[in-house]
N, C-alpha and C. Protein backbone atom coordinates (compact mmCIF):
# COMPACT_ATOMS: atom_id res chain seq x y z
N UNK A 1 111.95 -26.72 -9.08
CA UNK A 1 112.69 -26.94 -10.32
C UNK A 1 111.95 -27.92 -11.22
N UNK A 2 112.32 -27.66 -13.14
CA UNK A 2 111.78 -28.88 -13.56
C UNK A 2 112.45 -29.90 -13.41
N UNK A 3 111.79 -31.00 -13.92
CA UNK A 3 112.51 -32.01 -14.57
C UNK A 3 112.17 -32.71 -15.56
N UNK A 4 113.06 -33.27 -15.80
CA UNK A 4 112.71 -34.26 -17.30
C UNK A 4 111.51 -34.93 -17.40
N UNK A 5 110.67 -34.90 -18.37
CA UNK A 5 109.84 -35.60 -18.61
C UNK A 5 108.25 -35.55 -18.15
N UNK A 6 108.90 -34.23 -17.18
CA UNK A 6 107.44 -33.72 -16.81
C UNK A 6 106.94 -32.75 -17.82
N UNK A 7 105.16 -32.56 -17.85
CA UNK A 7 104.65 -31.44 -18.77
C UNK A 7 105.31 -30.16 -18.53
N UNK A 8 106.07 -29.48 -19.84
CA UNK A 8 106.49 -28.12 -19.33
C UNK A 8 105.28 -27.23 -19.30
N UNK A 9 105.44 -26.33 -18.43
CA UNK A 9 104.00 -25.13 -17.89
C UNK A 9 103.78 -24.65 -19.22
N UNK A 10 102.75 -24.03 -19.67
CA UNK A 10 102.39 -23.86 -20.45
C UNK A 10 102.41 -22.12 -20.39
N UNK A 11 103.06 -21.54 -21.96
CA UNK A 11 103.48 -19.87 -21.61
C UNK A 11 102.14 -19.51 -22.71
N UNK A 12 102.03 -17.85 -22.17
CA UNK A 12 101.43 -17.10 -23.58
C UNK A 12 102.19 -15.90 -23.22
N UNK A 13 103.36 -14.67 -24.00
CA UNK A 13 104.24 -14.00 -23.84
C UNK A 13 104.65 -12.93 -25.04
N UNK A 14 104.78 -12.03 -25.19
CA UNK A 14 104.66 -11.32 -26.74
C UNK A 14 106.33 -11.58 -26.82
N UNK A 15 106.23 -11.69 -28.54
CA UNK A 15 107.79 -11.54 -28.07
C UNK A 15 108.13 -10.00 -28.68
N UNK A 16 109.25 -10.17 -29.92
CA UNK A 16 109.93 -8.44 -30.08
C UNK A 16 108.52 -8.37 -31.30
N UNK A 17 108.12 -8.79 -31.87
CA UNK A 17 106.91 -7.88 -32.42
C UNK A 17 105.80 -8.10 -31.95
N UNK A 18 105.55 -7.80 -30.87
CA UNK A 18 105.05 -7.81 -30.14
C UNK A 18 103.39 -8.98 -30.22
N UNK A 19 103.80 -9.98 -31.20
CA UNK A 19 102.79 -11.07 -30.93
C UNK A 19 102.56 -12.29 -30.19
N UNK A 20 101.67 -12.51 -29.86
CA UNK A 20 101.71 -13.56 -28.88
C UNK A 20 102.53 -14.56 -29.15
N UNK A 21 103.58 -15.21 -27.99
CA UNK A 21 103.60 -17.17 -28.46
C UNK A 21 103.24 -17.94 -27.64
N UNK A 22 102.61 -19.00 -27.50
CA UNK A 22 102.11 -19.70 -26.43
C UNK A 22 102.76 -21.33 -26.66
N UNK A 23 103.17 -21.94 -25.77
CA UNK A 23 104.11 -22.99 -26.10
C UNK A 23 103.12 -23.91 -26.82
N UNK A 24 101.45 -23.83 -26.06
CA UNK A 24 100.62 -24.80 -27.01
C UNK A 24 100.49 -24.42 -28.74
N UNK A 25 101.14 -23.65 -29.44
CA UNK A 25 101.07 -23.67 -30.25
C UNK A 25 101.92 -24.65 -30.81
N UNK A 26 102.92 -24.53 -30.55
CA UNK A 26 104.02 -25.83 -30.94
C UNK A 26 103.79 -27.24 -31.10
N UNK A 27 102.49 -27.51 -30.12
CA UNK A 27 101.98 -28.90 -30.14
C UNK A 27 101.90 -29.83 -30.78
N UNK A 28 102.57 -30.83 -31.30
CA UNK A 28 102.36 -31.96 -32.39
C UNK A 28 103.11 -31.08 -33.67
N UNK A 29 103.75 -30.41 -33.44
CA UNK A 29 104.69 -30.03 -34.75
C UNK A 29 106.00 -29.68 -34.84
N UNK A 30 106.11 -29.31 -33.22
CA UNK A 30 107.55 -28.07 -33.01
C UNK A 30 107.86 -29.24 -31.76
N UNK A 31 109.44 -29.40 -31.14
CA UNK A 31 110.17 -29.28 -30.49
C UNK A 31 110.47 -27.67 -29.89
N UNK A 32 110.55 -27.45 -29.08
CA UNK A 32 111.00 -26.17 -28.43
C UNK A 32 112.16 -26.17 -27.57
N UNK A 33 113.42 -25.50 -28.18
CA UNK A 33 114.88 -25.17 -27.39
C UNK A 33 114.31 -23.74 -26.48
N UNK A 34 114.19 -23.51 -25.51
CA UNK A 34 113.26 -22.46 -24.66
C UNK A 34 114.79 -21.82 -23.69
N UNK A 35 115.48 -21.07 -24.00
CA UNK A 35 116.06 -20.76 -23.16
C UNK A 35 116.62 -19.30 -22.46
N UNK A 36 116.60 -19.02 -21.48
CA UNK A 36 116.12 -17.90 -20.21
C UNK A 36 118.17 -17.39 -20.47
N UNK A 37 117.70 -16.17 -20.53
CA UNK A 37 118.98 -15.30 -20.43
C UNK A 37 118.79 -14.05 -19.86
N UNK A 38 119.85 -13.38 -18.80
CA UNK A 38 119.29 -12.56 -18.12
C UNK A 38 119.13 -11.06 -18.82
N UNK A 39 119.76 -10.65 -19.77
CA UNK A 39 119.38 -9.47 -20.64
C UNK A 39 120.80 -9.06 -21.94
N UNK A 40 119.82 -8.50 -22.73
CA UNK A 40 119.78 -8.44 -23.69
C UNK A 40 120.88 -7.37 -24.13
N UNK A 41 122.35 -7.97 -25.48
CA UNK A 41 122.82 -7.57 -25.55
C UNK A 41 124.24 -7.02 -24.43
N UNK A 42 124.54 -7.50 -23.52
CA UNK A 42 125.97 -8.21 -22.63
C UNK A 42 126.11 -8.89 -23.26
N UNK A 43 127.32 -9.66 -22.83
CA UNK A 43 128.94 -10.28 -23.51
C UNK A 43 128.36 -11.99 -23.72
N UNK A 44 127.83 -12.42 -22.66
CA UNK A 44 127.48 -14.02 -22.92
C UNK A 44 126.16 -13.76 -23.26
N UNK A 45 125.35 -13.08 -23.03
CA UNK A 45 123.84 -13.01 -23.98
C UNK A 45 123.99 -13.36 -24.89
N UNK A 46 125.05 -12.44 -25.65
CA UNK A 46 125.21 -11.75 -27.37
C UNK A 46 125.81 -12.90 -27.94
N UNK A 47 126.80 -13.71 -27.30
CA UNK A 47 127.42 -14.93 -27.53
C UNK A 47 126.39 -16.46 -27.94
N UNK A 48 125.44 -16.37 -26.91
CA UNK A 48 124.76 -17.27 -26.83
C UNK A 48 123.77 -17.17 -28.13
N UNK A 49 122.89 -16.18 -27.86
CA UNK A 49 122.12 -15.73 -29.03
C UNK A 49 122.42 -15.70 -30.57
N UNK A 50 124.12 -15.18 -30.69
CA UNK A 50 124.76 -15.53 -31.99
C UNK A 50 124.35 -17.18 -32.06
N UNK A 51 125.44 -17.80 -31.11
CA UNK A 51 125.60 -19.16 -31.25
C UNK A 51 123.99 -19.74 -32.04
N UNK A 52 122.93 -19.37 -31.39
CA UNK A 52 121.73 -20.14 -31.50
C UNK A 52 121.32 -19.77 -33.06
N UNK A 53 121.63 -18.51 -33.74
CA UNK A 53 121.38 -17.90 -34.49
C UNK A 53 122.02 -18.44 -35.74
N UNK A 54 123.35 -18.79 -35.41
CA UNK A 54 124.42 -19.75 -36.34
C UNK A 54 123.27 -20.98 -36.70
N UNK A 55 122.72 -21.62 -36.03
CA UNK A 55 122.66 -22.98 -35.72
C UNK A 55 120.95 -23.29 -35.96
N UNK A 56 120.25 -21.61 -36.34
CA UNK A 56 118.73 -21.52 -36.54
C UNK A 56 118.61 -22.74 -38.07
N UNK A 57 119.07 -23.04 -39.15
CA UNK A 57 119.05 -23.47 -39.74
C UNK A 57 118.88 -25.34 -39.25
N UNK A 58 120.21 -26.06 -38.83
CA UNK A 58 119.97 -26.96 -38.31
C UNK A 58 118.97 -27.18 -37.57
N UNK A 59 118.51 -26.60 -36.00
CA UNK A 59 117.05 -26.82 -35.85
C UNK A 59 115.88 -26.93 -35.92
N UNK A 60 115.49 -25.77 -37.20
CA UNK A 60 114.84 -26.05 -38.03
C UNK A 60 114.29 -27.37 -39.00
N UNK A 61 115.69 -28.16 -38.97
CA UNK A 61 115.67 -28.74 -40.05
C UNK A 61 115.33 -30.24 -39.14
N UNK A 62 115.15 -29.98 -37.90
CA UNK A 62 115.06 -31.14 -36.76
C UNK A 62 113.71 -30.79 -36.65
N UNK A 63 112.67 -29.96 -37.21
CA UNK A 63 111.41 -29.69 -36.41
C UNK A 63 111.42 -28.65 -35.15
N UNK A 64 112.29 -28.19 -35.36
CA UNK A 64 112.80 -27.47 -33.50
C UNK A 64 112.99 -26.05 -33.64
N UNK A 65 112.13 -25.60 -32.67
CA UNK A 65 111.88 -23.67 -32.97
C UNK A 65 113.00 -23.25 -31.69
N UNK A 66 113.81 -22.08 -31.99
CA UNK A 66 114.50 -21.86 -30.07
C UNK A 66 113.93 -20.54 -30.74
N UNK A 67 113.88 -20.04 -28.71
CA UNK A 67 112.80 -19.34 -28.28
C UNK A 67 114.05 -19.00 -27.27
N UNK A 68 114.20 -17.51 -27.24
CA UNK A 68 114.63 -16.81 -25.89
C UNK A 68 113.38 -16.19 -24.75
N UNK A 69 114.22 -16.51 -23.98
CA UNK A 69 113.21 -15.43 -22.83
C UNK A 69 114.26 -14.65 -21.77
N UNK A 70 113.55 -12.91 -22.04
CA UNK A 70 114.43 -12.42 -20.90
C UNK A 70 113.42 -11.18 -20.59
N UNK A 71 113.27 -10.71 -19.32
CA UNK A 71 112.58 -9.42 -18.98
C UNK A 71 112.64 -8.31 -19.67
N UNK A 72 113.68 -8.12 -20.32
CA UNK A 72 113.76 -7.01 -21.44
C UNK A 72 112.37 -7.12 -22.48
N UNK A 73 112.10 -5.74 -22.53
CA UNK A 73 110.71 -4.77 -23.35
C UNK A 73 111.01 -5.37 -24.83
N UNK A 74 110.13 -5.28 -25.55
CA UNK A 74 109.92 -5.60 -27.05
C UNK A 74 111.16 -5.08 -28.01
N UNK A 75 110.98 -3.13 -26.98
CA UNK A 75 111.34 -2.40 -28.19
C UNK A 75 113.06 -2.91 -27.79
N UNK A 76 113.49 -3.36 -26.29
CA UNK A 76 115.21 -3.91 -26.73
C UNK A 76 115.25 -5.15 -27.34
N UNK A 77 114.22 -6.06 -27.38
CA UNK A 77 114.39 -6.90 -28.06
C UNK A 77 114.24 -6.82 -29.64
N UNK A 78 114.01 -6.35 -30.16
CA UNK A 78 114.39 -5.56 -31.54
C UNK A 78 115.23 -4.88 -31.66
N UNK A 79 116.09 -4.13 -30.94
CA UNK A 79 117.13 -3.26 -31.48
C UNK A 79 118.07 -4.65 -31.43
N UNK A 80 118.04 -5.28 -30.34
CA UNK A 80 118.91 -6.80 -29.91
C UNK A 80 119.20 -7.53 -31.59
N UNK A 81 117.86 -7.61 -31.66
CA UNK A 81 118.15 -8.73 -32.90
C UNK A 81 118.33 -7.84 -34.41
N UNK A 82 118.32 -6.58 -33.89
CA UNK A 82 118.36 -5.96 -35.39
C UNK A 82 120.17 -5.96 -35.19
N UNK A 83 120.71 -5.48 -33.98
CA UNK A 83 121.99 -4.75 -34.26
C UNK A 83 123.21 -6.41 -34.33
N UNK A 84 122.43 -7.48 -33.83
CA UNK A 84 123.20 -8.66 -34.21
C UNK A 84 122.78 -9.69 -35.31
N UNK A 85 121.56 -9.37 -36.02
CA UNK A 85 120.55 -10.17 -37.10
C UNK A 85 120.84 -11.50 -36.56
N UNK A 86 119.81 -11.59 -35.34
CA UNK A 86 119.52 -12.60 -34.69
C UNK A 86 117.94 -13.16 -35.64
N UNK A 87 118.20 -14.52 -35.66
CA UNK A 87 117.19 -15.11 -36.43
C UNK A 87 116.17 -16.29 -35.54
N UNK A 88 115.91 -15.43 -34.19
CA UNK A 88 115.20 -16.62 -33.41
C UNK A 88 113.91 -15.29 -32.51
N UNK A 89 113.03 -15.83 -32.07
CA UNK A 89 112.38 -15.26 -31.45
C UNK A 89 112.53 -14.63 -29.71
N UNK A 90 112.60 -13.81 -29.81
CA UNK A 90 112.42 -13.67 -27.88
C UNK A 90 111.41 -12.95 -27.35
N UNK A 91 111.20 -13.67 -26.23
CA UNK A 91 110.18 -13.19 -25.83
C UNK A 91 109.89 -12.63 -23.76
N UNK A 92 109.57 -11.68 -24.37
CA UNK A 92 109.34 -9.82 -23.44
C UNK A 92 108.33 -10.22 -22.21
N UNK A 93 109.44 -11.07 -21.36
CA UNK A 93 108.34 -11.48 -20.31
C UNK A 93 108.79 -10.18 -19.41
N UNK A 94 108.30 -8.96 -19.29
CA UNK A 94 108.57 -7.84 -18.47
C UNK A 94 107.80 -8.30 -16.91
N UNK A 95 106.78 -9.43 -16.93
CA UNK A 95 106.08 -9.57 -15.66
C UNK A 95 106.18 -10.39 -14.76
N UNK A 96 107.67 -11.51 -15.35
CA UNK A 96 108.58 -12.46 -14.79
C UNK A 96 107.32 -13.46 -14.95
N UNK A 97 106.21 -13.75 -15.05
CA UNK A 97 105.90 -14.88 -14.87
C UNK A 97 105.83 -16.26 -15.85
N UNK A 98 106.56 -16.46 -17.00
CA UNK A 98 107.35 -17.13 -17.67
C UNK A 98 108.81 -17.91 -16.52
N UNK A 99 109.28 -16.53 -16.80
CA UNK A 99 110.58 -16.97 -15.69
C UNK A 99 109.95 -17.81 -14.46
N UNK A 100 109.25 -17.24 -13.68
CA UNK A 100 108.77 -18.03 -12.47
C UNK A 100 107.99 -19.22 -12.24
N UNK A 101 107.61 -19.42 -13.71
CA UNK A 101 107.15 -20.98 -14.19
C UNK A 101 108.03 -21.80 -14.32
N UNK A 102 108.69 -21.56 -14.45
CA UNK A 102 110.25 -22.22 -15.30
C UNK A 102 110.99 -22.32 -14.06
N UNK A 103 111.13 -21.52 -13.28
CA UNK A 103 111.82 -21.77 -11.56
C UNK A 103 113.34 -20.76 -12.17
N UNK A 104 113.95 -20.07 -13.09
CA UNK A 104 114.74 -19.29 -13.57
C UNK A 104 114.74 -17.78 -12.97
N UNK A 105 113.93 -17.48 -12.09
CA UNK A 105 114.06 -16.35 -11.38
C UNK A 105 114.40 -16.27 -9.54
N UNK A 106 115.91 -16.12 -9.67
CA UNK A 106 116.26 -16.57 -8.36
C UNK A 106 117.17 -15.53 -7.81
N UNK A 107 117.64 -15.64 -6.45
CA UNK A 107 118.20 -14.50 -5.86
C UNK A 107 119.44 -14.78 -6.33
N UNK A 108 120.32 -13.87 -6.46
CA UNK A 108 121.61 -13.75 -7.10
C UNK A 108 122.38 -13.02 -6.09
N UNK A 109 123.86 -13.39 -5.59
CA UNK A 109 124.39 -12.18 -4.65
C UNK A 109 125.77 -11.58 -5.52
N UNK A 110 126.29 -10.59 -6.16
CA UNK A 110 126.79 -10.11 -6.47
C UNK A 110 127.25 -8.93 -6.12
N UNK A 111 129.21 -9.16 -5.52
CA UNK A 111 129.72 -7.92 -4.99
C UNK A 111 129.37 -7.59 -3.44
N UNK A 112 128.44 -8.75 -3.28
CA UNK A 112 128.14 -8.85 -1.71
C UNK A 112 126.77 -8.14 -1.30
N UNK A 113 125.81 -7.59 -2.79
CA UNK A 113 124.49 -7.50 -2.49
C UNK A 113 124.03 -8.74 -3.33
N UNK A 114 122.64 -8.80 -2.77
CA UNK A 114 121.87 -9.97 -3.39
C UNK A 114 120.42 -9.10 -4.02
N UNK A 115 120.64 -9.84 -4.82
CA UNK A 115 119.07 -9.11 -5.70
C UNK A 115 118.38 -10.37 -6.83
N UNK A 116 117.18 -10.07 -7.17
CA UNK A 116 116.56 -10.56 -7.86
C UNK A 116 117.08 -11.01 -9.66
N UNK A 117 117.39 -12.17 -10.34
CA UNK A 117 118.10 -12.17 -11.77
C UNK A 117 117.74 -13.57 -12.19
N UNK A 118 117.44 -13.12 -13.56
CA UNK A 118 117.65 -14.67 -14.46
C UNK A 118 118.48 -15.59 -14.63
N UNK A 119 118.53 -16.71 -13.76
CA UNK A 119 119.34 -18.19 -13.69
C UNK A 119 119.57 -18.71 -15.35
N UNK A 120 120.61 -18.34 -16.08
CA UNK A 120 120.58 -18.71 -17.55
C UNK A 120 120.29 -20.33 -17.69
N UNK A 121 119.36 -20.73 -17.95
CA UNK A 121 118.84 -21.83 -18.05
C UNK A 121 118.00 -22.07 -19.65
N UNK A 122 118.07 -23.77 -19.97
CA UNK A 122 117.42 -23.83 -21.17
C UNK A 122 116.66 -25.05 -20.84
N UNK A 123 115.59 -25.20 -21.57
CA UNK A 123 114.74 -26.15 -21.56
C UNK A 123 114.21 -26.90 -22.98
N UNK A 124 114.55 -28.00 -22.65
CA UNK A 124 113.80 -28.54 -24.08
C UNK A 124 112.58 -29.66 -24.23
N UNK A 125 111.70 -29.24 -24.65
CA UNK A 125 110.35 -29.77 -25.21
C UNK A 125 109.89 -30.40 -26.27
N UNK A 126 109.40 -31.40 -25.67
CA UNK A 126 109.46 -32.23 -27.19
C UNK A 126 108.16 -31.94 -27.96
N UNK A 127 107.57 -32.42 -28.81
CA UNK A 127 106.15 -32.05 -29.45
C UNK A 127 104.97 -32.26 -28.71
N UNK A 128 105.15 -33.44 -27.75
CA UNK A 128 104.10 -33.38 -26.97
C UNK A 128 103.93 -32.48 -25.70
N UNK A 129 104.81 -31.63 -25.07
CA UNK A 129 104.65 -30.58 -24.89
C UNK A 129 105.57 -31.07 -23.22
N UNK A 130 106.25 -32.31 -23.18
CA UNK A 130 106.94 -32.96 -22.08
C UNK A 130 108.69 -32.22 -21.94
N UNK A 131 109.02 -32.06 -21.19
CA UNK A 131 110.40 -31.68 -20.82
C UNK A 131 111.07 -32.84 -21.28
N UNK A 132 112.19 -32.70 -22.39
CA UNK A 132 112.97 -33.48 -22.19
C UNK A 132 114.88 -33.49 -21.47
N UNK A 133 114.74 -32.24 -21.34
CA UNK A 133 115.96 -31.17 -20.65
C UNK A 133 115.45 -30.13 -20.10
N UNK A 134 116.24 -29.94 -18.72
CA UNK A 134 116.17 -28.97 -17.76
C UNK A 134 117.14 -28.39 -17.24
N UNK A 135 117.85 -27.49 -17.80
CA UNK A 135 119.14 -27.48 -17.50
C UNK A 135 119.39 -26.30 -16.45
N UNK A 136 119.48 -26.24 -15.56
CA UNK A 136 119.81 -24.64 -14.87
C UNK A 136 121.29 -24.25 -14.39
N UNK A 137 121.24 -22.80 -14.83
CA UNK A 137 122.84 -22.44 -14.56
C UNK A 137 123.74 -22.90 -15.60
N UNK A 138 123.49 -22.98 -16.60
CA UNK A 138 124.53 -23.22 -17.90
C UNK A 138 124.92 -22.31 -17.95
N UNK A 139 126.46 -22.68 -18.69
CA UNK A 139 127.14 -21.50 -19.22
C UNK A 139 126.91 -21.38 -21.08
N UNK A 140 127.53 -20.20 -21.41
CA UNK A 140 126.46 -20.02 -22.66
C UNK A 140 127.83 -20.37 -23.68
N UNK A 141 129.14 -20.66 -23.03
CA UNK A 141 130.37 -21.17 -24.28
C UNK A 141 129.67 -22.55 -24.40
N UNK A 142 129.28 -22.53 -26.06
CA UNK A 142 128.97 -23.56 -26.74
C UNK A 142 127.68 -24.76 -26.27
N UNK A 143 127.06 -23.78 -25.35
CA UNK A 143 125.80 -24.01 -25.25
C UNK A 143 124.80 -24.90 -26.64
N UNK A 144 125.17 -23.78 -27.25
CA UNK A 144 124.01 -23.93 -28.56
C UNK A 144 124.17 -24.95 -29.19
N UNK A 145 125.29 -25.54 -29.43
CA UNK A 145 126.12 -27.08 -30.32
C UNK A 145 125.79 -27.96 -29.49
N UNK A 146 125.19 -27.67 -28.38
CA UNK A 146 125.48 -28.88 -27.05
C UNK A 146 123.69 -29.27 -27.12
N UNK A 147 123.11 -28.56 -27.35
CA UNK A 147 121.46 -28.68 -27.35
C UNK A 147 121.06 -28.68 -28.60
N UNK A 148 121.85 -28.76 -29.65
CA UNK A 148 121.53 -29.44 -31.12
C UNK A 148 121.84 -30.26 -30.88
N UNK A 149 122.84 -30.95 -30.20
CA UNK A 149 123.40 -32.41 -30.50
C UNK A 149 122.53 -33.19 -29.30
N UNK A 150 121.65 -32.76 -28.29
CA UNK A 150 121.12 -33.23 -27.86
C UNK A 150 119.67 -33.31 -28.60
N UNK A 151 119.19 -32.38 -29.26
CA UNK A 151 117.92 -32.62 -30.15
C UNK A 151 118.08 -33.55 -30.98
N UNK A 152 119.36 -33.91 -32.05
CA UNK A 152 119.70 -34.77 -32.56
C UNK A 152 119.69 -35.78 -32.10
N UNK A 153 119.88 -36.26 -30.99
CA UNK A 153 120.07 -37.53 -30.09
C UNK A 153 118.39 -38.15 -29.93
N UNK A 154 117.78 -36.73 -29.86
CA UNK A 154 116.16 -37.53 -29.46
C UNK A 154 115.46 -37.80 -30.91
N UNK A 155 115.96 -37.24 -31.97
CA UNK A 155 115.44 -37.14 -33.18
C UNK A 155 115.75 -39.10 -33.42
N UNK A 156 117.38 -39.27 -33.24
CA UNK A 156 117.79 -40.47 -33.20
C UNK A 156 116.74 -41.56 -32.86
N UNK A 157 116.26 -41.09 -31.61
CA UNK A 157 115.71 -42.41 -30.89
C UNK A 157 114.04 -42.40 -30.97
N UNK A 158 113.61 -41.70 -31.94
CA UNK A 158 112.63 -41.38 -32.20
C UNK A 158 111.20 -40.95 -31.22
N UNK A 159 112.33 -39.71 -30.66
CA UNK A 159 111.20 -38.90 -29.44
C UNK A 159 110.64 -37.57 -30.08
């Protein structure tokens, strides 16, 4: 698992148009809200993703890019953000190894089988490219207000 304050791993990942993002791009300019949802378009996805989408403005306005990640292909991640005009990037880790950097790909037992799924988790990065949140297993009611007001908090104390 992460934790706070350690270097977050460093990604390169296409997202829905299919161009690269690599977290070192963010370096010395961007904060990064980075957070893992298990697919695209279900009931708390669509929730969460709105929420973040509401709230693309305020982070922005903190220096702060959010960034989804879920195994879902380019082309659902475009119908995703076309059929909800989602205004954030996601990105099409189809080869889990994003997820498995991040420690967000874990066994799940559901209904009494167990299988492989994305631990909805978010991470936040400050400009120097350090974890400053590691959150795993969040729930996605009001997620998004809860990790602005924590970006706000570091903006506060001048991180």
């Amino acid at each position: 698992m992460l934790e706070k304050n350690q270097i977050a791993p460093e990604f390169s990942s296409v997202n829905q148009d299919n161009k690269i993002v690599k977290l070192s791009s963010f370096k010395d300019s961007k904060n990064v809200v980075l957070y893992f949802y298990p697919k695209d378009d279900t009931p708390g996805c669509t929730i969460e993703a709105n929420d973040f989408t509401a709230l693309a403005n305020e982070f922005a306005a903190l220096d702060t890019v959010v960034i989804g990640v879920s195994k879902d292909s380019c082309t659902s991640h475009v119908d995703f953000i076309a059929k909800f005009n989602l205004k954030l990037d996601l990105l099409a880790d189809e080869s889990g190894e994003v997820c498995v950097a991040y420690d967000v790909w874990r066994e799940k037992v559901k209904n009494g089988e167990t299988k492989m799924a994305i631990l909805r988790s978010t991470f936040i990065i400050d400009k120097q490219g350090k974890v400053v949140e590691a959150l795993y297993g969040v729930n996605h009611e009001g997620h998004a207000q809860a990790m602005l007001d924590r970006v706000q908090q570091l903006q506060y104390r001048g991180a």
